[in-house]
PDB file of N, CA and C in Angstrom:
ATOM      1  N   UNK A   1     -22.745  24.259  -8.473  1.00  0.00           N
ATOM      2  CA  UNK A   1     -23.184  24.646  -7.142  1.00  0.00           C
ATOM      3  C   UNK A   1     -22.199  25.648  -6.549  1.00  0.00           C
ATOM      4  N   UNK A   2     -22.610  26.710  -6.130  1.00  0.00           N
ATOM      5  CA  UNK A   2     -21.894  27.822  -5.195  1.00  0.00           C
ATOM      6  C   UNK A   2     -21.920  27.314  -3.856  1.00  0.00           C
ATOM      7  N   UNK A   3     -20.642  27.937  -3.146  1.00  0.00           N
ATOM      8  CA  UNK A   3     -21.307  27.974  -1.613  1.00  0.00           C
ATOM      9  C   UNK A   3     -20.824  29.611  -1.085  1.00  0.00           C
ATOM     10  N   UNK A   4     -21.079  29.809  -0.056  1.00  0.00           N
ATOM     11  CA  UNK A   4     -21.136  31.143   0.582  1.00  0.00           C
ATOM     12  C   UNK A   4     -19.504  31.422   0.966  1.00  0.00           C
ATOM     13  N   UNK A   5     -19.722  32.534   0.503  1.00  0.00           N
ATOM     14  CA  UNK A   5     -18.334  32.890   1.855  1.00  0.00           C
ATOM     15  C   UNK A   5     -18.134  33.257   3.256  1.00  0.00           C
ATOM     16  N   UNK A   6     -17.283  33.219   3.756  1.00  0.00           N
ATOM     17  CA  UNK A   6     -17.269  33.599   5.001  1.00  0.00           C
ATOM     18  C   UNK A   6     -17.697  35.339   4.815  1.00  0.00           C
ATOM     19  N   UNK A   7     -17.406  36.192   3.636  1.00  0.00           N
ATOM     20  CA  UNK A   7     -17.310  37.453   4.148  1.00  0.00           C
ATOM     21  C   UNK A   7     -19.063  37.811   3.433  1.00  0.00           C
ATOM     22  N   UNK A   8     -19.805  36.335   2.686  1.00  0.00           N
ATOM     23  CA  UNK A   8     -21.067  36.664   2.441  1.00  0.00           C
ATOM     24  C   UNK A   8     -22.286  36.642   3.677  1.00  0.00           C
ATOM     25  N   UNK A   9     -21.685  35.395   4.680  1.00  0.00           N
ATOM     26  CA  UNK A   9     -22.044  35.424   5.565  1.00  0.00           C
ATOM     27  C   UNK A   9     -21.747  36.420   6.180  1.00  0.00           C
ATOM     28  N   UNK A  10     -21.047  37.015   6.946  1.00  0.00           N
ATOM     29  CA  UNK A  10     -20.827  38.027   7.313  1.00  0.00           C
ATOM     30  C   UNK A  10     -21.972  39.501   7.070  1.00  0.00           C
ATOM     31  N   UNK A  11     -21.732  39.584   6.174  1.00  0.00           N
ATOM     32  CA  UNK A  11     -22.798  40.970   4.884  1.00  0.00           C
ATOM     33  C   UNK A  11     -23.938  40.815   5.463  1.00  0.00           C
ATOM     34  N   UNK A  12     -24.358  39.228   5.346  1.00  0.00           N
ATOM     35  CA  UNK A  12     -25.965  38.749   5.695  1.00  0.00           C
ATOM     36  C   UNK A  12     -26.107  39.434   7.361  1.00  0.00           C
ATOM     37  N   UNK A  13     -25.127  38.869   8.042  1.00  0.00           N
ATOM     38  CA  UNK A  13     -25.389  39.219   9.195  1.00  0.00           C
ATOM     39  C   UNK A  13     -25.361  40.362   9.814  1.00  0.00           C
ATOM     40  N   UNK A  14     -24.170  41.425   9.329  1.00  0.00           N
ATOM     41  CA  UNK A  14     -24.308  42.676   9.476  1.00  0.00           C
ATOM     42  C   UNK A  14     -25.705  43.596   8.956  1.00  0.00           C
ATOM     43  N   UNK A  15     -26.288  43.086   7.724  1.00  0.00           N
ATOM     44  CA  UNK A  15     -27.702  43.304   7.286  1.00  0.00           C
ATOM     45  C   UNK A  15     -28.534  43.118   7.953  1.00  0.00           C
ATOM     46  N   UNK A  16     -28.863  42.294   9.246  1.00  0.00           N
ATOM     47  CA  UNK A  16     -29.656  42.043  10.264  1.00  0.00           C
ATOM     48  C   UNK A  16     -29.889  42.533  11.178  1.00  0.00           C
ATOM     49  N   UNK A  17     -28.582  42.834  11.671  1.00  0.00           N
ATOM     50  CA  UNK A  17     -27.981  43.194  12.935  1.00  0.00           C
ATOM     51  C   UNK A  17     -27.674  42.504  13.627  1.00  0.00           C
ATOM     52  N   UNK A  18     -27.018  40.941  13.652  1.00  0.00           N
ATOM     53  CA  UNK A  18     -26.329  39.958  14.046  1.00  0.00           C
ATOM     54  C   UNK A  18     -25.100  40.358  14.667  1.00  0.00           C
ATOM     55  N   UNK A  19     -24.393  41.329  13.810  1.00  0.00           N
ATOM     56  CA  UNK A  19     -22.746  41.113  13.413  1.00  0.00           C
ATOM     57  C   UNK A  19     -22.656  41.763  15.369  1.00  0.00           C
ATOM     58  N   UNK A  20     -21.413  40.988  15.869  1.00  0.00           N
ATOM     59  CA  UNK A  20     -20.894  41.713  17.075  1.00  0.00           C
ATOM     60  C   UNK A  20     -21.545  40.892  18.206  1.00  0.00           C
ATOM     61  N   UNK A  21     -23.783  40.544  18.029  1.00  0.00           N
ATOM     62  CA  UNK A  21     -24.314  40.459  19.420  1.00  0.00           C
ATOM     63  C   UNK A  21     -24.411  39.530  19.129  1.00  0.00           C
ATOM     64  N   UNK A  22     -24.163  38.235  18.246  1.00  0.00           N
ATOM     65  CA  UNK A  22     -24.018  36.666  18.249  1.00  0.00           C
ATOM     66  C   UNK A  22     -23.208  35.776  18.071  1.00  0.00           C
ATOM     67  N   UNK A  23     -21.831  36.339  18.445  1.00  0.00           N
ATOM     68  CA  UNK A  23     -20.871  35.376  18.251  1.00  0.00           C
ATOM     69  C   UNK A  23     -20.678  33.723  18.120  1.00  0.00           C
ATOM     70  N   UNK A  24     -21.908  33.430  19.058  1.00  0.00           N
ATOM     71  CA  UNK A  24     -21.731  31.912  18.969  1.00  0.00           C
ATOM     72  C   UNK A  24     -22.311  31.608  17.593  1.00  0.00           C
ATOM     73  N   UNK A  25     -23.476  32.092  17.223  1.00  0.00           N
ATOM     74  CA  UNK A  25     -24.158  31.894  15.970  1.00  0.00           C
ATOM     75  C   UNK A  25     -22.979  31.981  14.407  1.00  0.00           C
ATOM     76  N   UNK A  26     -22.103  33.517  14.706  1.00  0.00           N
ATOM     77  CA  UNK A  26     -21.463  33.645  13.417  1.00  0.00           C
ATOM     78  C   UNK A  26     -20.120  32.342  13.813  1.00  0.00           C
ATOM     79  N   UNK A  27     -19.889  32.055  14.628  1.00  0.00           N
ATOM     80  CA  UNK A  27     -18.989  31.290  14.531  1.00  0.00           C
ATOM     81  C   UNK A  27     -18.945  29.609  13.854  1.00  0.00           C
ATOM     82  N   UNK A  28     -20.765  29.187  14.547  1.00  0.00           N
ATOM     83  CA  UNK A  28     -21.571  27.953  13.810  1.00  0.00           C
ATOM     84  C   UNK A  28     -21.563  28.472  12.855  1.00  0.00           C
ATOM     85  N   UNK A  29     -22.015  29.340  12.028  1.00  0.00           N
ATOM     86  CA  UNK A  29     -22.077  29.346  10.508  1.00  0.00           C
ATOM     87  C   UNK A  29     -20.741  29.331  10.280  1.00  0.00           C
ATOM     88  N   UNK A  30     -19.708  29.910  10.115  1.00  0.00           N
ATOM     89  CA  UNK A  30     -18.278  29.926   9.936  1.00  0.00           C
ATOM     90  C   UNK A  30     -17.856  28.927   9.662  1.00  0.00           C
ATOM     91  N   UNK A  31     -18.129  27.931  10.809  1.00  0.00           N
ATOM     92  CA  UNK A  31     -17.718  26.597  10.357  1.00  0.00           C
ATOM     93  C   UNK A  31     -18.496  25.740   9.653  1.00  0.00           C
ATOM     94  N   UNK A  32     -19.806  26.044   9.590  1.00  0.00           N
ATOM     95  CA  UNK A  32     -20.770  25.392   8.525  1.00  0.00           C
ATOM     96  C   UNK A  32     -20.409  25.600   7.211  1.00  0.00           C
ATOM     97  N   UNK A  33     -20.213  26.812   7.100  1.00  0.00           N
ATOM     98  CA  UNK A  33     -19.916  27.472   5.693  1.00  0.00           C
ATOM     99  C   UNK A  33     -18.910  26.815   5.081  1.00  0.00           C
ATOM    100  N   UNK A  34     -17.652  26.266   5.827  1.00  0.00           N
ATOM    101  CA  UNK A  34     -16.591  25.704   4.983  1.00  0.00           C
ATOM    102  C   UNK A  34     -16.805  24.488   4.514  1.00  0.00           C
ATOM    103  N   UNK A  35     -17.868  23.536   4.817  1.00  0.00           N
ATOM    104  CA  UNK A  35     -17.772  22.248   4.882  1.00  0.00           C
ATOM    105  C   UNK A  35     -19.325  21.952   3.705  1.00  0.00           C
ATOM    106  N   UNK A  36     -20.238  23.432   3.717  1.00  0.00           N
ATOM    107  CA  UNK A  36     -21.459  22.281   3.236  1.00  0.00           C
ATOM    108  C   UNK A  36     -21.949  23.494   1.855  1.00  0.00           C
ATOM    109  N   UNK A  37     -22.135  22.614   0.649  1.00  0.00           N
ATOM    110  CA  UNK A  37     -21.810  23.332  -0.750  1.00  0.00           C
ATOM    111  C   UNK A  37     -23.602  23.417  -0.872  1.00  0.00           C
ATOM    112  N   UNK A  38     -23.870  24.913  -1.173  1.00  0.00           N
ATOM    113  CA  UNK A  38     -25.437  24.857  -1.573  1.00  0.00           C
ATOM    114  C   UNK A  38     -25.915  25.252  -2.801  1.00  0.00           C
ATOM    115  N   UNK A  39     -27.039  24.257  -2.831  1.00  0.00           N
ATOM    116  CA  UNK A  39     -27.626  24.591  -4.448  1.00  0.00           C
ATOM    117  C   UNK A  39     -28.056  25.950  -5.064  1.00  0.00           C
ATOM    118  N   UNK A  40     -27.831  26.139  -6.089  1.00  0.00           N
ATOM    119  CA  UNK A  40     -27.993  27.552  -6.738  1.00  0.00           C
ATOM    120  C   UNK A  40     -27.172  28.435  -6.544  1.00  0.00           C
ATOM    121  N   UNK A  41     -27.492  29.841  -7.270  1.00  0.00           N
ATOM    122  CA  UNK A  41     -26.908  30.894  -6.963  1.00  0.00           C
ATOM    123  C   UNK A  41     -26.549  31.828  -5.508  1.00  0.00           C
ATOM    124  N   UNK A  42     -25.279  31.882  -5.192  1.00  0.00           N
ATOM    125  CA  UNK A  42     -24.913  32.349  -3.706  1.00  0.00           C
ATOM    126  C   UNK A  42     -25.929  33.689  -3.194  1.00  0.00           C
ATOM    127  N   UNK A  43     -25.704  34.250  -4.522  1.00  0.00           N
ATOM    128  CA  UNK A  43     -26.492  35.342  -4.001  1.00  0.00           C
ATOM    129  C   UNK A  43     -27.961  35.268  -3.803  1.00  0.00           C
ATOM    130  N   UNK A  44     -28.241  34.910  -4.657  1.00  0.00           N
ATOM    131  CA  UNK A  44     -29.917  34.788  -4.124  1.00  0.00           C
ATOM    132  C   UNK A  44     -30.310  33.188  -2.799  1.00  0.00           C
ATOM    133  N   UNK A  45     -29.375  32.817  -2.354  1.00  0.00           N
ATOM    134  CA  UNK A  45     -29.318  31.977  -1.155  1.00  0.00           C
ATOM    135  C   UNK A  45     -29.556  33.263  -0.011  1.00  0.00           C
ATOM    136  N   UNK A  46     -28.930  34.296   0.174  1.00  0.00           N
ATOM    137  CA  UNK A  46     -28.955  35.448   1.036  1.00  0.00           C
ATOM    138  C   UNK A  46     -29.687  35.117   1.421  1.00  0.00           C
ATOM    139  N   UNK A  47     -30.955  35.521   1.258  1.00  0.00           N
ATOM    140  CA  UNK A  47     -32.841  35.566   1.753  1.00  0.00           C
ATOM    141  C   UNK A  47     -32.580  34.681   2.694  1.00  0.00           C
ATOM    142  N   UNK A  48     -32.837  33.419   2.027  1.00  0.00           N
ATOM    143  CA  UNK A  48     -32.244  32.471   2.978  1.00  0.00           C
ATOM    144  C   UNK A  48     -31.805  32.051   3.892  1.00  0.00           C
ATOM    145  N   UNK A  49     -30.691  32.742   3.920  1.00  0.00           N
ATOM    146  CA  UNK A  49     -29.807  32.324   5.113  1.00  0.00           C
ATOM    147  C   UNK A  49     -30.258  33.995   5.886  1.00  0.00           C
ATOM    148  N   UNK A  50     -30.984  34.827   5.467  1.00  0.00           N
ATOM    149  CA  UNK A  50     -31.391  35.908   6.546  1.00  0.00           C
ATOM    150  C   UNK A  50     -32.470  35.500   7.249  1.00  0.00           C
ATOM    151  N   UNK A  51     -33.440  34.765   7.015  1.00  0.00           N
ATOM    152  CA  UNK A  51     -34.320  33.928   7.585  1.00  0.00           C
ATOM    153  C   UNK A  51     -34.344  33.018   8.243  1.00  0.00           C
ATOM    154  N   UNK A  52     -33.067  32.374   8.088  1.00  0.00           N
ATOM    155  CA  UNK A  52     -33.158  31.527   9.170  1.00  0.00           C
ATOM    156  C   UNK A  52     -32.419  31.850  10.225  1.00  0.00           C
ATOM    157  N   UNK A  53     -31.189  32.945  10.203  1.00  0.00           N
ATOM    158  CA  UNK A  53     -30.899  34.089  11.224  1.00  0.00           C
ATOM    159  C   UNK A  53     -31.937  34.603  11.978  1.00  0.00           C
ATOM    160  N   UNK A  54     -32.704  35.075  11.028  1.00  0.00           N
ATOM    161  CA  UNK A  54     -33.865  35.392  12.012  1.00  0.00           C
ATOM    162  C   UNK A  54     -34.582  34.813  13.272  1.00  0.00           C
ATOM    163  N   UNK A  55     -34.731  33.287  12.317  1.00  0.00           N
ATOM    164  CA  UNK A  55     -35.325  32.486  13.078  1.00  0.00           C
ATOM    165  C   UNK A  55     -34.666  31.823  14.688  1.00  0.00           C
ATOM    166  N   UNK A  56     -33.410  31.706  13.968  1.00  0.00           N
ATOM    167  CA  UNK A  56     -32.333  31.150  15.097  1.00  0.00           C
ATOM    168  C   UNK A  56     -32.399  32.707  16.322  1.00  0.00           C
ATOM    169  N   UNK A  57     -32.314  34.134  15.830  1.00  0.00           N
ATOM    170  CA  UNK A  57     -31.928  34.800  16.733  1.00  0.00           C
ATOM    171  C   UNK A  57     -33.444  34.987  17.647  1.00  0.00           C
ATOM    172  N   UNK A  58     -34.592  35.140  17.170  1.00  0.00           N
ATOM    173  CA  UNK A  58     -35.706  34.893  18.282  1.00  0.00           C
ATOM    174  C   UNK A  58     -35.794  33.655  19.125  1.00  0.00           C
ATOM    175  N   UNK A  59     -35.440  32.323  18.631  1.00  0.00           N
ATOM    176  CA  UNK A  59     -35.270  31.335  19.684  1.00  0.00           C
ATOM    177  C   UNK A  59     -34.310  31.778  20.536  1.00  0.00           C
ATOM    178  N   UNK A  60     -33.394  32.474  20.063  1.00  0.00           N
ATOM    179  CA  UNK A  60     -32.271  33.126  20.918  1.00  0.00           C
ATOM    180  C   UNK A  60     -32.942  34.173  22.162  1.00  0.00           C
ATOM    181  N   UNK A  61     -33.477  34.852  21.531  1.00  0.00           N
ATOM    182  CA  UNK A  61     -34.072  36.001  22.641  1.00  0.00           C
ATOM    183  C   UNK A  61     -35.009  35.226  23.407  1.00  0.00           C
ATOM    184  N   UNK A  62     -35.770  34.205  23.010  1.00  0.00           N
ATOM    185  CA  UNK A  62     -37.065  33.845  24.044  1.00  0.00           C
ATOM    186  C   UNK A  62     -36.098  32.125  24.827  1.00  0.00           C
ATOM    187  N   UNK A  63     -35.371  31.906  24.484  1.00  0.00           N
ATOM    188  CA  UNK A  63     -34.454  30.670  25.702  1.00  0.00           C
ATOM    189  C   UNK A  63     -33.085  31.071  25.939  1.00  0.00           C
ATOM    190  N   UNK A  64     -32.334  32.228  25.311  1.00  0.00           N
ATOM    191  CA  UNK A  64     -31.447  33.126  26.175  1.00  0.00           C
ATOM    192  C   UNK A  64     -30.115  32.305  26.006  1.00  0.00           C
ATOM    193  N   UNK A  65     -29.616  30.865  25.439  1.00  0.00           N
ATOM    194  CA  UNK A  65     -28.646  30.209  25.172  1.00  0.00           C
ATOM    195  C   UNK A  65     -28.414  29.575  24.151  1.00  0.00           C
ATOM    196  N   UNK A  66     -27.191  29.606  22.851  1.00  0.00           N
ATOM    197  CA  UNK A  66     -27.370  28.693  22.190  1.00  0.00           C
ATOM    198  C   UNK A  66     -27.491  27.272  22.288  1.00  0.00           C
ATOM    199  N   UNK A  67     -26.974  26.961  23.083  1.00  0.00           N
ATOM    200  CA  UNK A  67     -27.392  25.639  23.341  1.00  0.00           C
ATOM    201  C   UNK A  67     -28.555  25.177  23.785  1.00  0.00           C
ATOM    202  N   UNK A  68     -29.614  25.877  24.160  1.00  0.00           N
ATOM    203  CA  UNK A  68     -30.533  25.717  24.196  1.00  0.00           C
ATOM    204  C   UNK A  68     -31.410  25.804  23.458  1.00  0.00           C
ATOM    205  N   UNK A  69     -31.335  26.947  22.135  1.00  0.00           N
ATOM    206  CA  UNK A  69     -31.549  26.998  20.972  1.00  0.00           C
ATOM    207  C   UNK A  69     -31.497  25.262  20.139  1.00  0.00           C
ATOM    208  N   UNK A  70     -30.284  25.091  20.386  1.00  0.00           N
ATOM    209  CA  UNK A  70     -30.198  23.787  19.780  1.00  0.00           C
ATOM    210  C   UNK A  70     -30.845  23.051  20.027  1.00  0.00           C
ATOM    211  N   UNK A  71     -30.944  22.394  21.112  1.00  0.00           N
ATOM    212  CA  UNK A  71     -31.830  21.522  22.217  1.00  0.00           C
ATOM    213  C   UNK A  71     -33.113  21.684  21.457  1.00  0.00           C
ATOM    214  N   UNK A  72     -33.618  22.399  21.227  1.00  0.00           N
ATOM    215  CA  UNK A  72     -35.040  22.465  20.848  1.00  0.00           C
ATOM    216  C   UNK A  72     -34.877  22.617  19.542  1.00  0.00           C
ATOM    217  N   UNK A  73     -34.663  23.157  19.004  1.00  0.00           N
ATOM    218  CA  UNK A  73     -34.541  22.564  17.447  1.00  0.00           C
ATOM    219  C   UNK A  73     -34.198  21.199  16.856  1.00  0.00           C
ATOM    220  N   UNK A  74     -33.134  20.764  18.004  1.00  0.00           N
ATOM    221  CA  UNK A  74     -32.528  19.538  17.560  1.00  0.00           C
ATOM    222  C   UNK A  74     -31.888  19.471  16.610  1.00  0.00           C
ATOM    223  N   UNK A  75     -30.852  20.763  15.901  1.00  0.00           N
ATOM    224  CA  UNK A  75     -30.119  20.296  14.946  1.00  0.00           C
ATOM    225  C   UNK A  75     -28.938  20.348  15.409  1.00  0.00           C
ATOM    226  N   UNK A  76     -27.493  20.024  15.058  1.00  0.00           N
ATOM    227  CA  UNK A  76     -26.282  20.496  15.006  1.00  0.00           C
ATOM    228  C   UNK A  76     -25.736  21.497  14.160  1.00  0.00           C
ATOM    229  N   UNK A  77     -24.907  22.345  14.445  1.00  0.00           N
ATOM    230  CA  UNK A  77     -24.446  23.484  13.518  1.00  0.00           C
ATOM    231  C   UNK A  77     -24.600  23.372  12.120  1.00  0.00           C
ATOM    232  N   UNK A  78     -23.776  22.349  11.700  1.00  0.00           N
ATOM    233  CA  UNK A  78     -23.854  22.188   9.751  1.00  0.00           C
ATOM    234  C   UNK A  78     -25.409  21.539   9.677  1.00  0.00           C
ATOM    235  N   UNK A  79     -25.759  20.706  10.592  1.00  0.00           N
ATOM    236  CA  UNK A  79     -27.117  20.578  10.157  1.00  0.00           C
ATOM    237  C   UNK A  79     -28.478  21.037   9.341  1.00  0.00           C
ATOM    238  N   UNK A  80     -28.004  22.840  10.441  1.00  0.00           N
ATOM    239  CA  UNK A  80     -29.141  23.840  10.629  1.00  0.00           C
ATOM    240  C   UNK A  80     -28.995  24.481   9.330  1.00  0.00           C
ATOM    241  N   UNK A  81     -27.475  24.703   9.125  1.00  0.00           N
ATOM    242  CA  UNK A  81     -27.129  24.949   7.731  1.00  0.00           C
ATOM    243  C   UNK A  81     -27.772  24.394   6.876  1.00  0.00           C
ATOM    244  N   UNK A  82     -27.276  23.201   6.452  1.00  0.00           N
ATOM    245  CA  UNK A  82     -28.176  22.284   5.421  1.00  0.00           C
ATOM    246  C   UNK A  82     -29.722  22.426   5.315  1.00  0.00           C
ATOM    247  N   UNK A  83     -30.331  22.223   6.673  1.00  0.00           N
ATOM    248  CA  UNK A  83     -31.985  22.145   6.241  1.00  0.00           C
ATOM    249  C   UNK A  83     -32.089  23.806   5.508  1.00  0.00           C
ATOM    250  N   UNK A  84     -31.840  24.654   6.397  1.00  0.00           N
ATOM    251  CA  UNK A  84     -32.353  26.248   5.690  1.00  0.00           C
ATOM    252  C   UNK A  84     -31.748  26.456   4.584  1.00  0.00           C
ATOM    253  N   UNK A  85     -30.696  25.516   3.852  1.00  0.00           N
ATOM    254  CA  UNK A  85     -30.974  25.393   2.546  1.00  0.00           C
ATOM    255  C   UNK A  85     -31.269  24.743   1.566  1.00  0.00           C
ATOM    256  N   UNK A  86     -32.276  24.024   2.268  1.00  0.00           N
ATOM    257  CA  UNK A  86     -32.920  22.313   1.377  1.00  0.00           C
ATOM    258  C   UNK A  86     -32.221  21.462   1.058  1.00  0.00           C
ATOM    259  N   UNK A  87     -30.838  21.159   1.540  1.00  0.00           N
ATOM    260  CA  UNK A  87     -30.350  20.153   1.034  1.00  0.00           C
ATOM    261  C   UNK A  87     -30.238  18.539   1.922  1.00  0.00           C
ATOM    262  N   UNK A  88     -30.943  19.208   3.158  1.00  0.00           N
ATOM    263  CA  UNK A  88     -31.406  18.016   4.248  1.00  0.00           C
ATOM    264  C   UNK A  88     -32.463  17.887   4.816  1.00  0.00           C
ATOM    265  N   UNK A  89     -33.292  16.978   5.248  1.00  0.00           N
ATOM    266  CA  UNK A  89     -34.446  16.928   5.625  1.00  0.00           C
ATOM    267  C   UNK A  89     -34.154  16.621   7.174  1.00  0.00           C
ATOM    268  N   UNK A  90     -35.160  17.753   8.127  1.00  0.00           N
ATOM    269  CA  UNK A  90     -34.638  17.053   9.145  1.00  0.00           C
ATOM    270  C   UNK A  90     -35.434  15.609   9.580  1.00  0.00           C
ATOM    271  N   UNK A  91     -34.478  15.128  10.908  1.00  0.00           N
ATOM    272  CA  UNK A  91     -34.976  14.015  10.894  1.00  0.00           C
ATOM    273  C   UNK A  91     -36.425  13.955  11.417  1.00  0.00           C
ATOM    274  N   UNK A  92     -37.419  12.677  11.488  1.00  0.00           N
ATOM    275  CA  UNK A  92     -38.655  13.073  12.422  1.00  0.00           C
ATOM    276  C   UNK A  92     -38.509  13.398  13.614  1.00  0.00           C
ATOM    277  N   UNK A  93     -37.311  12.854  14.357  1.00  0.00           N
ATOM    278  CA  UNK A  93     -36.964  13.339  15.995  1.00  0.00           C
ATOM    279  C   UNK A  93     -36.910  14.683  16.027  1.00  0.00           C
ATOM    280  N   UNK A  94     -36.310  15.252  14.812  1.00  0.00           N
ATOM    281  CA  UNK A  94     -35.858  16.947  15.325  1.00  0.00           C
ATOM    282  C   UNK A  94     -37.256  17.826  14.938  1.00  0.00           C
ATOM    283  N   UNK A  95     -37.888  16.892  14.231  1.00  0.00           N
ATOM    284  CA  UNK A  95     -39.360  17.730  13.935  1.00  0.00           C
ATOM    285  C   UNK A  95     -39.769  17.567  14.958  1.00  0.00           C
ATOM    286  N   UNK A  96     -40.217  16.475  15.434  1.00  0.00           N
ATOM    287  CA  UNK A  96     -40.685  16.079  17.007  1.00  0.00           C
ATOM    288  C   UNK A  96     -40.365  17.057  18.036  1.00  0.00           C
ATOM    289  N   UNK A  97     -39.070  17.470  18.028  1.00  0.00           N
ATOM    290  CA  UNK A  97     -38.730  18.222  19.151  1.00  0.00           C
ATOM    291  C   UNK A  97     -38.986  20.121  18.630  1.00  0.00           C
ATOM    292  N   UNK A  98     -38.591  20.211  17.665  1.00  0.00           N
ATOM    293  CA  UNK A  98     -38.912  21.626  17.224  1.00  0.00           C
ATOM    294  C   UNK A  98     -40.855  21.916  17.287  1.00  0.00           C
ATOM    295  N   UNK A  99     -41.679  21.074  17.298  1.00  0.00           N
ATOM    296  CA  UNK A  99     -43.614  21.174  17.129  1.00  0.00           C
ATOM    297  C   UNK A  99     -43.838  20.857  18.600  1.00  0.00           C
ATOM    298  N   UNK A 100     -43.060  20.359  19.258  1.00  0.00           N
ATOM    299  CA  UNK A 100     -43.217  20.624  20.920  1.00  0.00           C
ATOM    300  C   UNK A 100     -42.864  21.801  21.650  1.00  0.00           C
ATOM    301  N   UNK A 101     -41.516  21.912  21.143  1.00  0.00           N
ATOM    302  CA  UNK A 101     -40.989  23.355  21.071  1.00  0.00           C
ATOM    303  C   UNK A 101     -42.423  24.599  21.008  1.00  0.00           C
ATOM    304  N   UNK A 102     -41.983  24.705  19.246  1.00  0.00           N
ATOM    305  CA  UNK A 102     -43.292  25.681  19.016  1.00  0.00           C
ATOM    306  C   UNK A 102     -44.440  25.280  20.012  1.00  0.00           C
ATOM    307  N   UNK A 103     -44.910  24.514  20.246  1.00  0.00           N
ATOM    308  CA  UNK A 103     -46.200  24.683  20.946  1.00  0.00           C
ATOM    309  C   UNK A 103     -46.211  24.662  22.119  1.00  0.00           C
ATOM    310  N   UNK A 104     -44.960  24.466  22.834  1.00  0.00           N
ATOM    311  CA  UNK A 104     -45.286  25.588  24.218  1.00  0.00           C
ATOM    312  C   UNK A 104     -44.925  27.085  24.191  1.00  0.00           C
ATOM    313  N   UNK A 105     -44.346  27.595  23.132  1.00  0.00           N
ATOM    314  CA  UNK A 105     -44.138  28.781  23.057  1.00  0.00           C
ATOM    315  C   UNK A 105     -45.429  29.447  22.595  1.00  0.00           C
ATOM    316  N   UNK A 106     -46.104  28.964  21.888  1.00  0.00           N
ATOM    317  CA  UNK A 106     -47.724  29.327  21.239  1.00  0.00           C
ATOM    318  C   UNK A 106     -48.627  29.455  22.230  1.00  0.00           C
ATOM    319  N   UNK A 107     -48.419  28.839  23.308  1.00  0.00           N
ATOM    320  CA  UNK A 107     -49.368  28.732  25.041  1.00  0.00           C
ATOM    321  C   UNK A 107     -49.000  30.145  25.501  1.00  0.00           C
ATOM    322  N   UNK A 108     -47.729  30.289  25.592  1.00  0.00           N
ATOM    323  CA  UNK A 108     -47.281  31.671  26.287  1.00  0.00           C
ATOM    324  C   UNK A 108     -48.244  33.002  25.508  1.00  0.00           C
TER     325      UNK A 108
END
């Protein structure tokens, strides 16, 4: 098992356009990154972890706080890590709260 580096993370995020306008985000991964080992090859994890950047930075633009981001997802930092790379399931509460989530945003 590989895990990422700090300067792969990084790459990913500068590839986005993360790097600079999400500090709180690169800093949760930062510390995710040291602690949680993911399956397969690092490099082809990329995709991956650009997708769920993605995902995290539009909850970002449409509730304007990470912590509020969180709140509605319901994960914790290494958490968010883990599920977007299959190595955790979230729990039913955080599904619960992320399909309530989505579906008042789907009304708008």
């Amino acid at each position: 098992m590989d895990t990422f580096t700090l300067t792969e993370i990084e790459a990913a995020a500068r590839h986005i356009g993360l790097d600079g306008k999400t500090p709180a985000l690169l800093a949760a991964l930062r510390e995710a990154a040291e602690s949680v080992t993911l399956p397969g090859n690092a490099r082809d994890e990329v995709q991956r972890y650009q997708d769920m950047a993605e995902g995290l930075r539009s909850l970002y633009a449409q509730l304007g706080t990470w912590r509020a981001v969180g709140e509605a997802v319901g994960l914790s930092k290494p958490y968010v890590w883990r599920v977007a790379h299959g190595d955790l399931v979230p729990s039913p509460e955080a599904l619960a709260r992320y399909q309530a989530y989505s579906s008042q945003t789907d009304d708008e």
